[in-house]
N, C-alpha and C. Protein backbone atom coordinates (compact mmCIF):
# COMPACT_ATOMS: atom_id res chain seq x y z
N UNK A 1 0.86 -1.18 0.00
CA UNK A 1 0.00 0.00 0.00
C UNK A 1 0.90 1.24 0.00
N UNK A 2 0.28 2.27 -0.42
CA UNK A 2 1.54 3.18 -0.74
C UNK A 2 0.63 4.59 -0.22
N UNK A 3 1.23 5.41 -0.15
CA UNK A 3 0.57 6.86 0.47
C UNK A 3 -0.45 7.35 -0.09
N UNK A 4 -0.47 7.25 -1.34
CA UNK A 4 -1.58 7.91 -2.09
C UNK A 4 -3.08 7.25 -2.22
N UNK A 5 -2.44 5.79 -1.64
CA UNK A 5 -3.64 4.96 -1.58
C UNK A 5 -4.38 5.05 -0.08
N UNK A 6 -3.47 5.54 0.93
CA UNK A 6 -3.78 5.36 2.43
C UNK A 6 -4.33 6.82 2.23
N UNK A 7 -4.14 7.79 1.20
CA UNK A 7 -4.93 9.17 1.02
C UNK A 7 -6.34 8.73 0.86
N UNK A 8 -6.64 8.31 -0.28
CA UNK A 8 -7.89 8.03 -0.70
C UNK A 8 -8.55 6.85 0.71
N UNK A 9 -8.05 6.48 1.26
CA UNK A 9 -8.88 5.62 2.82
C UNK A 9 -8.97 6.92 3.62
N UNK A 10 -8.22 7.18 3.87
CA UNK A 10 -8.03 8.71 4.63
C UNK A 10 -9.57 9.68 4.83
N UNK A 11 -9.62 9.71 3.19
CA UNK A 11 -10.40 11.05 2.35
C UNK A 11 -11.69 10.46 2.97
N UNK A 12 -11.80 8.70 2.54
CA UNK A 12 -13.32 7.91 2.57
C UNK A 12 -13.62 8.33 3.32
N UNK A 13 -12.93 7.78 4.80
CA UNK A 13 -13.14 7.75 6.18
C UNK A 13 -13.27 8.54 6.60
N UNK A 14 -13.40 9.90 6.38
CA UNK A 14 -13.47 11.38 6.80
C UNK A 14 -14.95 11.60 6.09
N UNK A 15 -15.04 11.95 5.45
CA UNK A 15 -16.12 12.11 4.00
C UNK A 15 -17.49 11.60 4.97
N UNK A 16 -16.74 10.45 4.75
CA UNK A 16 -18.60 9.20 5.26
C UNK A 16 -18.92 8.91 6.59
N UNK A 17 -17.74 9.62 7.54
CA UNK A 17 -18.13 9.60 8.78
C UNK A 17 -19.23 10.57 9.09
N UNK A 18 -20.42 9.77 9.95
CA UNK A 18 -21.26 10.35 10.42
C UNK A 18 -20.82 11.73 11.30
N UNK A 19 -22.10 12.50 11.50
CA UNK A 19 -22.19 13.94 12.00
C UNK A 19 -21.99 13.90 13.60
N UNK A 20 -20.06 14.28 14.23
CA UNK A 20 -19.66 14.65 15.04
C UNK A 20 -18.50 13.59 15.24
N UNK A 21 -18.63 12.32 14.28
CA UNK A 21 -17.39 11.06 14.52
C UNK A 21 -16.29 11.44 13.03
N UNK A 22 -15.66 12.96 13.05
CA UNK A 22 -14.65 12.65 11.97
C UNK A 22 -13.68 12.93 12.75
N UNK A 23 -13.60 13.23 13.99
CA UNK A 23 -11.88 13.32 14.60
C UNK A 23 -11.98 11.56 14.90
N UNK A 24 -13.02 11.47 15.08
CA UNK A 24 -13.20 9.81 15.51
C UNK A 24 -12.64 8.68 14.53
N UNK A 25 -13.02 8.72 13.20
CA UNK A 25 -12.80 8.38 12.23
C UNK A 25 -11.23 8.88 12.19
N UNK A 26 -10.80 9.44 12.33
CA UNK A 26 -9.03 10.16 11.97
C UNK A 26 -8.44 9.02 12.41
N UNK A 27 -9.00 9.38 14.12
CA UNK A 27 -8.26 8.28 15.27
C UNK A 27 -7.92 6.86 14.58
N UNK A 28 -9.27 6.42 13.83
CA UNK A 28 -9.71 5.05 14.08
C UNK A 28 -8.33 4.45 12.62
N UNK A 29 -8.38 5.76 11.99
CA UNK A 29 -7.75 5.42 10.59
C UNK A 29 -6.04 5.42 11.44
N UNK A 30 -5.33 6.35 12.20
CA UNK A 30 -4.29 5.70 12.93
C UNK A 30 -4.25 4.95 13.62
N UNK A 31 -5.30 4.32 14.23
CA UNK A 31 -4.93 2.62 14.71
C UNK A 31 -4.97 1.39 13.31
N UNK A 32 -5.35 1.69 12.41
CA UNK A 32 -5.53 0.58 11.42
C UNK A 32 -4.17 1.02 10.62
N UNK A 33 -4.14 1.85 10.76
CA UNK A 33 -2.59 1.95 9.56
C UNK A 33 -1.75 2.63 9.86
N UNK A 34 -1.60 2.94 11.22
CA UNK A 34 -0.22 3.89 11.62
C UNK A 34 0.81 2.50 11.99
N UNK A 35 0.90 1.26 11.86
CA UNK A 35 1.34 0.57 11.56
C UNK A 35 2.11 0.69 10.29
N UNK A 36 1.15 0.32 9.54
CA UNK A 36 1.96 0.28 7.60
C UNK A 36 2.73 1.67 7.75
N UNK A 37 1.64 2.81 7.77
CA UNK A 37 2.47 4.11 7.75
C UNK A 37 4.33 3.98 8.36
N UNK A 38 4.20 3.34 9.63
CA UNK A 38 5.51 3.36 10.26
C UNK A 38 6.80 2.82 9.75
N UNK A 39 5.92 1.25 9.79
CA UNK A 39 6.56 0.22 8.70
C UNK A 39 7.71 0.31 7.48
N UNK A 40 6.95 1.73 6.71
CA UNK A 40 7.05 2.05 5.07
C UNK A 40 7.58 3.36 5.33
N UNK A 41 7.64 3.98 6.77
CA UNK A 41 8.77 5.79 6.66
C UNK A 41 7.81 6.34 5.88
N UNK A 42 6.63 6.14 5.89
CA UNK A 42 5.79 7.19 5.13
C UNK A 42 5.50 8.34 5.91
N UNK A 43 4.97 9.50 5.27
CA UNK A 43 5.28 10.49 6.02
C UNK A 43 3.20 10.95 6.34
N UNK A 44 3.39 10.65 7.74
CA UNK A 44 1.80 11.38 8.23
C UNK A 44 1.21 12.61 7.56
N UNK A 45 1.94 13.42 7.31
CA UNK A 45 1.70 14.79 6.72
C UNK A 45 1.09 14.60 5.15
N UNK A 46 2.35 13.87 4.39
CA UNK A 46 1.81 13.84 3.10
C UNK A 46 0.61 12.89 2.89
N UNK A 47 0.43 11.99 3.89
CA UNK A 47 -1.29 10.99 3.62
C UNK A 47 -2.44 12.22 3.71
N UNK A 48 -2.27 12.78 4.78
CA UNK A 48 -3.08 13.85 4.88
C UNK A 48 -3.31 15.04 3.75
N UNK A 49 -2.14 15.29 3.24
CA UNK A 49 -2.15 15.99 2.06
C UNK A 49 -2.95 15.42 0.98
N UNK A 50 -2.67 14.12 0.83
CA UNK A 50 -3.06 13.39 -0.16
C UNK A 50 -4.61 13.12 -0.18
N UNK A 51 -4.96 12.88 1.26
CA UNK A 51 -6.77 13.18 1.46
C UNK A 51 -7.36 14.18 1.48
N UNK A 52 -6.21 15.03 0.97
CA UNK A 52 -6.95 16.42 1.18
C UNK A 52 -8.10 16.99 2.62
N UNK A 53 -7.47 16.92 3.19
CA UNK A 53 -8.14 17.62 4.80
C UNK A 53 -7.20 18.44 5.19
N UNK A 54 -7.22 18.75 6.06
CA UNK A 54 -6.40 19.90 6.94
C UNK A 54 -5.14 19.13 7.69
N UNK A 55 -4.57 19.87 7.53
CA UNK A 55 -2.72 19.64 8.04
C UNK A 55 -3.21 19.44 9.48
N UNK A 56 -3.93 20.11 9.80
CA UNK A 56 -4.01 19.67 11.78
C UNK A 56 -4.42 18.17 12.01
N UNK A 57 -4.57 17.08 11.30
CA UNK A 57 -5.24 15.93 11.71
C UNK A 57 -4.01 15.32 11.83
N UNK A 58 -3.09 15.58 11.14
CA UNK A 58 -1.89 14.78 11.70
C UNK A 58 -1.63 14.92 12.62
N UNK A 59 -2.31 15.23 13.59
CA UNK A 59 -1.53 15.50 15.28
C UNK A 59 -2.72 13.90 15.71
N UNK A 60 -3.61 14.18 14.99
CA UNK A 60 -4.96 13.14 15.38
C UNK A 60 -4.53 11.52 14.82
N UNK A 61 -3.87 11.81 13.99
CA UNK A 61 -3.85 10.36 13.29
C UNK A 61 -2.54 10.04 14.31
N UNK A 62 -1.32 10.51 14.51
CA UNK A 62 -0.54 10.29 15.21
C UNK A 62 -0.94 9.44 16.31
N UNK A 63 -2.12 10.21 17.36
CA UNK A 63 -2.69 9.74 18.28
C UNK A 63 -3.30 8.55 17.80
N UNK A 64 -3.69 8.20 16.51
CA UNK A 64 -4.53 6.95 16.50
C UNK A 64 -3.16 5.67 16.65
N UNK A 65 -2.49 6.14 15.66
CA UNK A 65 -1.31 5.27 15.52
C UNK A 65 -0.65 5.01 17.21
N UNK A 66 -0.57 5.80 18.08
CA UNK A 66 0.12 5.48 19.06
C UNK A 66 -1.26 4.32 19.94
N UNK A 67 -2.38 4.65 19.65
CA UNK A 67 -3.03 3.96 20.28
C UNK A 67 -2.99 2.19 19.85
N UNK A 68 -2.64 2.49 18.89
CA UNK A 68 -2.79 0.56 18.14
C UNK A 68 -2.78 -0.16 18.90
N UNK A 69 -1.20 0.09 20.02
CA UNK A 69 -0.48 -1.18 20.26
C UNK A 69 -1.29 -1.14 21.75
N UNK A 70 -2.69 -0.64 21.80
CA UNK A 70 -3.68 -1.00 23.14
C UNK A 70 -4.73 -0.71 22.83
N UNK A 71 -5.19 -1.26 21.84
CA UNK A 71 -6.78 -0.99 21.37
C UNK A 71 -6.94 -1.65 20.23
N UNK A 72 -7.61 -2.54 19.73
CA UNK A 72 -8.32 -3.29 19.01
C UNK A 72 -9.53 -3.02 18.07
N UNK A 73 -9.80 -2.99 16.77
CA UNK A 73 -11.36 -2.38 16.26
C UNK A 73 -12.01 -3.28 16.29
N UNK A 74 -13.44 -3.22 16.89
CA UNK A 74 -14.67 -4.10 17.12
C UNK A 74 -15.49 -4.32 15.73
């Protein structure tokens, strides 16, 4: 998977999140792939670029990614 593709999951997951769950959705997208992200030296900033949202969610996705390694998706 490559950045431009973790953009377009990014973009979905923002987009189609229901009304008041898109920092929620950010989070949820750094526990599922702040893994690969890490993995691959990809850079948080440019996924975000690439989903086109706002430069501030990388502080959010960060947080999702640090959460992985103690939280599980249901």
């Amino acid at each position: 998977m490559i950045q431009q593709e973790l953009g377009l999951i990014l973009n979905k997951m923002y987009n189609e999140a229901k009304k008041g769950e898109k920092v929620t959705m950010i989070h949820l997208f750094g526990i599922k792939y702040g893994n690969i992200i890490k993995e691959n030296n990809y850079s948080f900033k440019d996924i975000v670029k690439n989903a086109n949202i706002s430069e501030t969610y990388v502080t959010e996705i960060t947080k999702g990614a640090n959460l992985a390694k103690y939280v599980k998706e249901r």
